[in-house]
Structure formats: C-alpha cells, structure tokens
C-alpha atoms as a PDB file:
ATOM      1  CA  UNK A   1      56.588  81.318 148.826  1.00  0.00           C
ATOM      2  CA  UNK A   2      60.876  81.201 147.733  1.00  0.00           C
ATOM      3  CA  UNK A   3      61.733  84.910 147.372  1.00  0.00           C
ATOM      4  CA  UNK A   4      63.549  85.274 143.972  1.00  0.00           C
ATOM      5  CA  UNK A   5      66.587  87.439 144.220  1.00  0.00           C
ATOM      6  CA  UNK A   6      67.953  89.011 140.411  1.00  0.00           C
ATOM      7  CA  UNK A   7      70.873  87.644 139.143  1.00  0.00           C
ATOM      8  CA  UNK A   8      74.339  89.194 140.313  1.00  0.00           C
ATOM      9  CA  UNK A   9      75.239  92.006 138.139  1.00  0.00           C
ATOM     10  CA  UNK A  10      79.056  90.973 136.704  1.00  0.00           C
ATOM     11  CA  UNK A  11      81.860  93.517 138.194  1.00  0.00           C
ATOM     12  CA  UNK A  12      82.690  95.849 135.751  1.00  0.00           C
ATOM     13  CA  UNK A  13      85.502  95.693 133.251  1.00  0.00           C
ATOM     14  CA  UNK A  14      88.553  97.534 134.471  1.00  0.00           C
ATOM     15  CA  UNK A  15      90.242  97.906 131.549  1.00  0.00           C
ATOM     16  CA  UNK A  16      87.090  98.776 129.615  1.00  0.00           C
ATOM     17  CA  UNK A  17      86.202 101.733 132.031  1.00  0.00           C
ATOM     18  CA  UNK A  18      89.940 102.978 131.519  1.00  0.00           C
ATOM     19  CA  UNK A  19      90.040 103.030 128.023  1.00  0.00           C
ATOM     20  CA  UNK A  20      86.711 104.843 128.176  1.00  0.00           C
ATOM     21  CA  UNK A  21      88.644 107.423 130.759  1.00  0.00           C
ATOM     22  CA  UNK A  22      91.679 107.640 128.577  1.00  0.00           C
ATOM     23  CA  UNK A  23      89.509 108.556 125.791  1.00  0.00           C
ATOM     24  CA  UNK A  24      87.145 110.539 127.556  1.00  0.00           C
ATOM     25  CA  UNK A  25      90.648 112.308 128.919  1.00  0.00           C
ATOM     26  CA  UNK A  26      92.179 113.019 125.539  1.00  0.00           C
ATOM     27  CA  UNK A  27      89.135 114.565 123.752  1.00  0.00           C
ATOM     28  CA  UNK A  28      89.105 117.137 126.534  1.00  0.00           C
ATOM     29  CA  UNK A  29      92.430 117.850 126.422  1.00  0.00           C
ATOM     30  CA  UNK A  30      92.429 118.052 122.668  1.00  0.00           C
ATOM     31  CA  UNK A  31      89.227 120.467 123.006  1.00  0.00           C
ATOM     32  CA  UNK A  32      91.637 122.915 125.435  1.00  0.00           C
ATOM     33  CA  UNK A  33      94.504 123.191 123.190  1.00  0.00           C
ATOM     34  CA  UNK A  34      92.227 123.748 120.493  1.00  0.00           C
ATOM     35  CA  UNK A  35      90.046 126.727 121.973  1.00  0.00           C
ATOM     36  CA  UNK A  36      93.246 128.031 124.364  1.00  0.00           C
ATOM     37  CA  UNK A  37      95.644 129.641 122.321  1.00  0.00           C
ATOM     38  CA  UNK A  38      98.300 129.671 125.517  1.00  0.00           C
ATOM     39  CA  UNK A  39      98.233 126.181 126.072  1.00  0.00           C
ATOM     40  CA  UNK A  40      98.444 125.631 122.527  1.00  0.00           C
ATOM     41  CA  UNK A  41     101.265 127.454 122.368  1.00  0.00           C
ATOM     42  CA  UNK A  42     102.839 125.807 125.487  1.00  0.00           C
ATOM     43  CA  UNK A  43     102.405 122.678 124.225  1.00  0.00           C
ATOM     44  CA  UNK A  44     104.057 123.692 120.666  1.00  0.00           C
ATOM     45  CA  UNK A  45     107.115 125.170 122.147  1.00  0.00           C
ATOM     46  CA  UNK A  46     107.581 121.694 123.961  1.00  0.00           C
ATOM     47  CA  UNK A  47     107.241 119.923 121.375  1.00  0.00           C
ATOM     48  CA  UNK A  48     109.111 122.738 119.027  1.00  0.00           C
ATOM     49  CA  UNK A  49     112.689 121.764 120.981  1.00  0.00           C
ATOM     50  CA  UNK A  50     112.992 118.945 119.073  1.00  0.00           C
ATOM     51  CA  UNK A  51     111.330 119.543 115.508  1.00  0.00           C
ATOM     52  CA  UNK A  52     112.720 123.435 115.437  1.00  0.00           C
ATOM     53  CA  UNK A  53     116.037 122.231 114.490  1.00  0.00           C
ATOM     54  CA  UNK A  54     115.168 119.132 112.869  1.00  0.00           C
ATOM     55  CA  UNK A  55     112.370 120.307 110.516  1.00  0.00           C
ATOM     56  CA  UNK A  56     111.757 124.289 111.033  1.00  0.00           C
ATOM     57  CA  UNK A  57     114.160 124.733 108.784  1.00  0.00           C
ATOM     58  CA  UNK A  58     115.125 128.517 110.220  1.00  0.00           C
ATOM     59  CA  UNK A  59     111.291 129.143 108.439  1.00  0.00           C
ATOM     60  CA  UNK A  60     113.030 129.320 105.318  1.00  0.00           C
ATOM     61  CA  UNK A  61     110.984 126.289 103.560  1.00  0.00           C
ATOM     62  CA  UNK A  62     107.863 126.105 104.607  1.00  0.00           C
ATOM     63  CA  UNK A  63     106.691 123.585 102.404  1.00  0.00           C
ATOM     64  CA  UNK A  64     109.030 121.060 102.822  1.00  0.00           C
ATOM     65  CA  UNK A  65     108.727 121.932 107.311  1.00  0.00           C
ATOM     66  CA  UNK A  66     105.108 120.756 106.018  1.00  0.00           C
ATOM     67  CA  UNK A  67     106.078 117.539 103.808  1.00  0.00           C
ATOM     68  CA  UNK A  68     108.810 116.422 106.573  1.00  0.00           C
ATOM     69  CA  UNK A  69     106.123 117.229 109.749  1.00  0.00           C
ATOM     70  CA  UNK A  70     103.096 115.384 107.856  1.00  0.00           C
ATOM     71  CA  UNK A  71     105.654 112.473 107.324  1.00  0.00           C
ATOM     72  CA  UNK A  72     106.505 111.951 110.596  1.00  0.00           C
ATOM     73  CA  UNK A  73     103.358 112.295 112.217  1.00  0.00           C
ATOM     74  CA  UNK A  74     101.667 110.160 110.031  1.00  0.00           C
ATOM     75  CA  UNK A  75     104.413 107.707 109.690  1.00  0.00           C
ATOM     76  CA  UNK A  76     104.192 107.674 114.038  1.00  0.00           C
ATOM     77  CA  UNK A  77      99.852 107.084 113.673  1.00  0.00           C
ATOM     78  CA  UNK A  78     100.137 104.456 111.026  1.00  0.00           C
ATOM     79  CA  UNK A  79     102.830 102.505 112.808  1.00  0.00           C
ATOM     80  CA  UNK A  80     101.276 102.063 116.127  1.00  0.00           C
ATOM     81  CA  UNK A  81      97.703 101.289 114.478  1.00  0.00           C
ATOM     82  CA  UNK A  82      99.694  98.504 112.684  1.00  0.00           C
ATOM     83  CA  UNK A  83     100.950  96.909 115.455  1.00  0.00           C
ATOM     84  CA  UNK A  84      97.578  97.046 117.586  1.00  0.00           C
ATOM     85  CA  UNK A  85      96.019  95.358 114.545  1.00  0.00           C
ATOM     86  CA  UNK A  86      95.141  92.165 113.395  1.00  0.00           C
ATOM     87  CA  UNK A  87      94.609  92.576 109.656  1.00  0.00           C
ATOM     88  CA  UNK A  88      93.586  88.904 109.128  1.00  0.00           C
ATOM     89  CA  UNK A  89      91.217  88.908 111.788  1.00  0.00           C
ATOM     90  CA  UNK A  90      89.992  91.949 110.083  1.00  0.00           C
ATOM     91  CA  UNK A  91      90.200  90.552 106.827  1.00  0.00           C
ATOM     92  CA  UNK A  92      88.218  87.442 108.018  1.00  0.00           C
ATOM     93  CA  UNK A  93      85.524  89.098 109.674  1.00  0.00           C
ATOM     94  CA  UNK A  94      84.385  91.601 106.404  1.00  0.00           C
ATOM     95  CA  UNK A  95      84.710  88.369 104.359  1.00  0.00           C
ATOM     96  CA  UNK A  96      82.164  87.002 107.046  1.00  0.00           C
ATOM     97  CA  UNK A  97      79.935  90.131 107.406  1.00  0.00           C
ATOM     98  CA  UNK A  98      79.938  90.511 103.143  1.00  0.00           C
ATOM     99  CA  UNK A  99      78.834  86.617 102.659  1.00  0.00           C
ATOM    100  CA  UNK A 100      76.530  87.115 105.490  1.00  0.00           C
ATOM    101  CA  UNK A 101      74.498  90.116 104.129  1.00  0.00           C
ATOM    102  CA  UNK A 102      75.098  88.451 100.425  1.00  0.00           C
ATOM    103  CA  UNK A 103      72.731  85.540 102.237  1.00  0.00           C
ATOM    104  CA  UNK A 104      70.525  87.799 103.686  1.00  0.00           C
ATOM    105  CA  UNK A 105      69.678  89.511 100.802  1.00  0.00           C
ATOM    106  CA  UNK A 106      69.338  86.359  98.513  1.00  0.00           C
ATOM    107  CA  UNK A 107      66.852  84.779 101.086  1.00  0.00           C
ATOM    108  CA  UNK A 108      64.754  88.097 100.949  1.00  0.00           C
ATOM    109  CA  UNK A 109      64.632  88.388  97.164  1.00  0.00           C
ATOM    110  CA  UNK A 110      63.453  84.544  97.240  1.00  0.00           C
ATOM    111  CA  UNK A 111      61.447  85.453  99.909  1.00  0.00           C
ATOM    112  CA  UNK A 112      62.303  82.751 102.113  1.00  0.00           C
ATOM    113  CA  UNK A 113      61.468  83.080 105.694  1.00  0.00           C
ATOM    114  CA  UNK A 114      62.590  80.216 107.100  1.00  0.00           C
ATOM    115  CA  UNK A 115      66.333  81.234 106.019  1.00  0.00           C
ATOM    116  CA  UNK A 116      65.686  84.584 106.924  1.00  0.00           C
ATOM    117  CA  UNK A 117      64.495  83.700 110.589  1.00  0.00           C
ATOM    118  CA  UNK A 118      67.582  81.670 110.917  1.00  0.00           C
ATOM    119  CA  UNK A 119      69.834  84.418 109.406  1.00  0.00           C
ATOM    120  CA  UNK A 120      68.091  86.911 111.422  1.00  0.00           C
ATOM    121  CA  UNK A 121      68.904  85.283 114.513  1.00  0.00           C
ATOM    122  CA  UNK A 122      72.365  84.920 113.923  1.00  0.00           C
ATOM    123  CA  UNK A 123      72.714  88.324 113.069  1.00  0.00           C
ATOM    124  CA  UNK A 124      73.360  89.776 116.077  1.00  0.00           C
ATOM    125  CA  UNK A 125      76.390  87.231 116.601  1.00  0.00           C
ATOM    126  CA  UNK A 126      77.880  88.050 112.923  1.00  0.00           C
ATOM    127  CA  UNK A 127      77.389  92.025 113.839  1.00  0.00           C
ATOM    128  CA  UNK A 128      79.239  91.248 117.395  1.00  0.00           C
ATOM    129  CA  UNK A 129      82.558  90.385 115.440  1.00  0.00           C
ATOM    130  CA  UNK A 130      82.300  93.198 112.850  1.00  0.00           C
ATOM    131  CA  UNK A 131      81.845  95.390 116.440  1.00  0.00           C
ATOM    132  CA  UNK A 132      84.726  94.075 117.791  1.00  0.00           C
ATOM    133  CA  UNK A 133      86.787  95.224 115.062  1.00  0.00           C
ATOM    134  CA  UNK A 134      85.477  98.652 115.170  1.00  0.00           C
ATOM    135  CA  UNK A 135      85.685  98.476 118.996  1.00  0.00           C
ATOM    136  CA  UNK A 136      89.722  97.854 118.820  1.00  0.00           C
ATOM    137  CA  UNK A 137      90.571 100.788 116.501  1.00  0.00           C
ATOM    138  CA  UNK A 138      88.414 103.280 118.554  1.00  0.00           C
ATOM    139  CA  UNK A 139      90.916 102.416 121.422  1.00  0.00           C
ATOM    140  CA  UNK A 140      93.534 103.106 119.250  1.00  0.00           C
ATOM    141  CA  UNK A 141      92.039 107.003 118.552  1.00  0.00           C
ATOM    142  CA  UNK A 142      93.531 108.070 121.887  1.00  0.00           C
ATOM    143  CA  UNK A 143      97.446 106.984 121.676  1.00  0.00           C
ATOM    144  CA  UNK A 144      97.117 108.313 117.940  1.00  0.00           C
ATOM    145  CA  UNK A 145      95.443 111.847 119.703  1.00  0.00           C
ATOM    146  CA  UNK A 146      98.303 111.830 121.994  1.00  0.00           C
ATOM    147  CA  UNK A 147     100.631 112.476 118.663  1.00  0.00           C
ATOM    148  CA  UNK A 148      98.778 114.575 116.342  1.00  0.00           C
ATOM    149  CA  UNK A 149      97.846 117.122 119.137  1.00  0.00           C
ATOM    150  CA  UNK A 150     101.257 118.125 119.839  1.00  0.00           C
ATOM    151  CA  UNK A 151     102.365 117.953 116.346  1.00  0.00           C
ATOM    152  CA  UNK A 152      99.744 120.391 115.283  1.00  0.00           C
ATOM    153  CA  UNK A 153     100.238 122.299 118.577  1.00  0.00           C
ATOM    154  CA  UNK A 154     104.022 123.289 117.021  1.00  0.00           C
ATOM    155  CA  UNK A 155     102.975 123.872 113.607  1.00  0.00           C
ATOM    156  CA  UNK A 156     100.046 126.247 114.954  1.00  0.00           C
ATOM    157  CA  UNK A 157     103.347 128.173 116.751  1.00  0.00           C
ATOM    158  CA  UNK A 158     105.766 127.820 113.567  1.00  0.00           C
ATOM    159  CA  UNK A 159     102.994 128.941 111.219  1.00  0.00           C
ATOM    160  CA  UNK A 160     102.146 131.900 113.276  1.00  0.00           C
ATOM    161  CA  UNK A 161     106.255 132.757 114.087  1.00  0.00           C
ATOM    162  CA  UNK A 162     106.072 132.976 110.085  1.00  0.00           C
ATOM    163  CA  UNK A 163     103.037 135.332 110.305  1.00  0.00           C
ATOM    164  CA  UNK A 164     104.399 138.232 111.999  1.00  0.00           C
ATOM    165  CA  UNK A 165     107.443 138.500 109.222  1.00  0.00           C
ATOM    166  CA  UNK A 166     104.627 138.682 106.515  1.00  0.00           C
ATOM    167  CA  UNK A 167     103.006 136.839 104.356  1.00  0.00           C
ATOM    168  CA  UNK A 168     104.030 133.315 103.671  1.00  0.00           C
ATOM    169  CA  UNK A 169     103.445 132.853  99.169  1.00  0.00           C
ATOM    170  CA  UNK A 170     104.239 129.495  97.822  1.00  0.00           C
ATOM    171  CA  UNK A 171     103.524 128.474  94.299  1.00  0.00           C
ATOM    172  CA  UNK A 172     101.374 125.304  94.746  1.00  0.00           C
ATOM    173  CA  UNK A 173     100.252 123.178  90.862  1.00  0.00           C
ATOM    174  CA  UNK A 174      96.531 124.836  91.496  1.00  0.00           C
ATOM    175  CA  UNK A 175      97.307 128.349  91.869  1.00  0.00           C
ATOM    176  CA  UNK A 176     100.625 130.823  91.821  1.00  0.00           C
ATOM    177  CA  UNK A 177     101.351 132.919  95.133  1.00  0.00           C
ATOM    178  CA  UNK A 178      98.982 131.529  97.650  1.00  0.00           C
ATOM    179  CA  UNK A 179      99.349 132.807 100.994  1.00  0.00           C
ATOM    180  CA  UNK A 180      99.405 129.846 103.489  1.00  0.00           C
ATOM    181  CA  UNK A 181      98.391 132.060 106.178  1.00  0.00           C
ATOM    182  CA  UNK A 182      95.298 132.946 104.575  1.00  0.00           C
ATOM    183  CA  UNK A 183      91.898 130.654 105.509  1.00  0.00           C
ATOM    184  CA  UNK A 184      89.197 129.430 103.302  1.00  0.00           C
ATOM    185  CA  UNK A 185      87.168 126.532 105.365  1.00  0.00           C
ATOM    186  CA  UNK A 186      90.345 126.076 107.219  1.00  0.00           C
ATOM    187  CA  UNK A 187      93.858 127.595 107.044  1.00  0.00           C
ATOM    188  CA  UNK A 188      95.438 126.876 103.521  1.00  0.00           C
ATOM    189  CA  UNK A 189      98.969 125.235 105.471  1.00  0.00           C
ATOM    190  CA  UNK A 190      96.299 122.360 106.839  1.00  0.00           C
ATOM    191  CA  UNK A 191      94.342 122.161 103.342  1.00  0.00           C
ATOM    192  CA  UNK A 192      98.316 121.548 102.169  1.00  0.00           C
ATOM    193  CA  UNK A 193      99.372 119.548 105.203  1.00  0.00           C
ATOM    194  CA  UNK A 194      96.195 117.076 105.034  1.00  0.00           C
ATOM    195  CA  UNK A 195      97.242 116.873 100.855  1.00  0.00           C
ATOM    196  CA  UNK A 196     100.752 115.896 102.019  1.00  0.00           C
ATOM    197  CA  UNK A 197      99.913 113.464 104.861  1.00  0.00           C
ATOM    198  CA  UNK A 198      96.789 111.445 104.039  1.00  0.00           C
ATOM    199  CA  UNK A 199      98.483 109.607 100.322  1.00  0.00           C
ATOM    200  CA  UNK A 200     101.315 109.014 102.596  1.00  0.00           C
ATOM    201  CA  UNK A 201      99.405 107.584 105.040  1.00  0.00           C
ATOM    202  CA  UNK A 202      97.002 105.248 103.022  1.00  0.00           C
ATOM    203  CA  UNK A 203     100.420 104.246 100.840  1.00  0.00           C
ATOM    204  CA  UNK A 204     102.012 103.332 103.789  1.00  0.00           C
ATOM    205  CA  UNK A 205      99.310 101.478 105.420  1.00  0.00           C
ATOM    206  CA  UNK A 206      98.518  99.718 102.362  1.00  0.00           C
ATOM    207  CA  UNK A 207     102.393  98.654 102.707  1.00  0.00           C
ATOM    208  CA  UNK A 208     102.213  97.516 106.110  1.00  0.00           C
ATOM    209  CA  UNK A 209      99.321  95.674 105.314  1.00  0.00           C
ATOM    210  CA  UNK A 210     100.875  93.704 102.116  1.00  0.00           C
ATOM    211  CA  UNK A 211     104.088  93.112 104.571  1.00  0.00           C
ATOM    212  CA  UNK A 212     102.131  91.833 107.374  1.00  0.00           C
ATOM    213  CA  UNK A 213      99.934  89.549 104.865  1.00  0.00           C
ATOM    214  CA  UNK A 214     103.112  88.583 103.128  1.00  0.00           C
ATOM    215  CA  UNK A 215     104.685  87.812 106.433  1.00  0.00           C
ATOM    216  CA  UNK A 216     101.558  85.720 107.686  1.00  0.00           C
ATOM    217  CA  UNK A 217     101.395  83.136 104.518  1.00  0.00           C
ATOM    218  CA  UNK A 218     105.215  82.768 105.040  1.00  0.00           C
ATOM    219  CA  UNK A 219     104.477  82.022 108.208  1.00  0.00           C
ATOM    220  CA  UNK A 220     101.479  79.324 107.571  1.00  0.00           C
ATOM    221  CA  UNK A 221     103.500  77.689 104.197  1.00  0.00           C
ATOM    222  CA  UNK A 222     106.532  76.951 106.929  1.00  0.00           C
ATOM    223  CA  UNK A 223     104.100  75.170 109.126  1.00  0.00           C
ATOM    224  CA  UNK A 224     104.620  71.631 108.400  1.00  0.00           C
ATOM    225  CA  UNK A 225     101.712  69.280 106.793  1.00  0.00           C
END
C-alpha cells in the first residue's frame, strides 16, 4: 500500500508578509502618538521645523495654518494613491462586477437555475478581481499613514501653543466666535480641518482621474490601426 504524502505547501509571499508588517507597524505607531502626548509632541516639533515658518503663520491665522496644512497633506495622500493606481483597471473591473450582479439578479427573478449555477460558479473568480482592487489600495493605507500622522502630530502642538495664549474665536458661515479649542465629538480645528481637506481631496482626485483617463485614450487613439 503507496503512502500518500500532502501536497507541498507553496513558500510564502515575501512581499505579502511585509506589507502585512508595514501595516501592522504603522497602526501601532499611529496608536502611540495618538494615546502618548510626548511622542506626539516629539513627532510635531520634527515635523514643526519645516511647516512653523512655512504655514504657522507666527499663530496669527489660524484658519488659513488650517486651509494651507489640509492642502498639503491631502494634496501629498492623493498624489501617491494616484500613482499606485490603475484607474482603468479599476474602472474595468466595477464595469465587470456591476454587469455581473445585473446577470445574477436577472437569472434569479426568471428563476433560472441553470444560469444561476453557472454564474454562481464564476462568482468567486469575478469577486477575486473586485478583491484585488481593494487589496492594492489597502497597501496604499500605510505610506498615506506615514503622512497624515506627522501632519496631525504638528497641528496637535500648534493648536495647543495657541491654547495657552487663550482662546482661539474665528467667525466660521455656521456660527460667530467659535472657539477652535473647544470639543464637541472631536475638537472643532479637526471638524474645520476635515471641512477644508476632504472637497479638496475628492476635487483633486476626481482631476487626476479625468487627466489620467484623458491621458490613456490619447494614448490608445495614437496607436496605429
């Protein structure tokens, strides 16, 4: 009687294992300068040698510190997302995913299981790509970490360097003389930060987008016939 040995298990993915330790790495890290307020405020002074005099401002707008800091961070996040990402690959495979499911669901309301068994059994493939997609911008979350920790890590310092002169009043279109310093779910500078940097960031994302699209049908109509 042959002895049947199990199939070789395939060596594991180096590059897979150090994403998951770079992420793995990052999320702790971001945990510490969140719950330590002395690293925090290491980190922001580092980080404060070059935005002090670019964007501090002396303190004396703290608004626009905000505008210019939410700017540049998220201009930094969107920019290396875009080139890490294939937005016609993307494109292609939600196309794929949407006429897939459109399919599915037709073949259920007609209540036909032979298409449904076949659909079913390519589903796994179809939700393999969509995966894939997802996969890629999850690496991305660390390298994007690696900027908005710091970034936030100054502002924590800047905001609080503003605290101990007083109260910090800005006239914002909801409401007259509201103190930034002051916290509601969060602090109201990262309520105004986060109103400042996330329009910016889904304009200029939709711009890079268009650009790269733009760039990629230039690209085919050149190719000859």
């Amino acid at each position: 009687m042959e002895s049947s040995t199990p199939p070789a298990r395939p060596p594991p993915d180096a590059k897979k294992q150090m994403s998951t330790f770079l992420t793995i790495f990052v999320f702790v890290f971001a945990m510490f300068v969140l719950f330590d307020t002395s690293l925090r405020a290491w980190l922001g002074n580092i980080v404060g040698v070059v935005f002090e005099p670019t964007v501090g401002l002396g303190g004396s707008s703290p608004v626009v510190t905000l505008f210019l800091t939410g700017i540049i961070m998220t201009a930094l996040t969107v920019v290396v997302r875009h080139f890490f990402t294939d937005y016609v690959g993307q494109a292609e495979s939600q196309k794929i995913v949407g006429a897939f499911n459109k399919e599915l669901r037709q073949a259920r309301v007609e209540n036909n299981k032979y298409k449904i068994k076949k659909l079913t059994e390519q589903q796994s493939k179809i939700l393999q790509k969509s995966m894939e997609m997802s996969t890629t911008q999850m690496k991305l979350m660390p390298l994007t970490m690696l900027i908005v920790i710091p970034i936030f890590a100054w502002l924590d310092v800047f905001m609080r360097g503003l605290s101990q002169i007083g109260p910090v009043l800005v006239d914002l279109p909801w409401a007259a003389n509201v103190n930034l310093l002051n916290s509601t779910i969060l602090p109201n500078w990262i309520l105004l930060y986060s109103l400042i940097s996330i329009p910016f960031g889904q304009i200029l994302m939709r711009a890079l987008r268009y650009f790269e699209f733009k760039k990629r049908l230039r690209e085919v109509e050149a190719q000859p016939a």
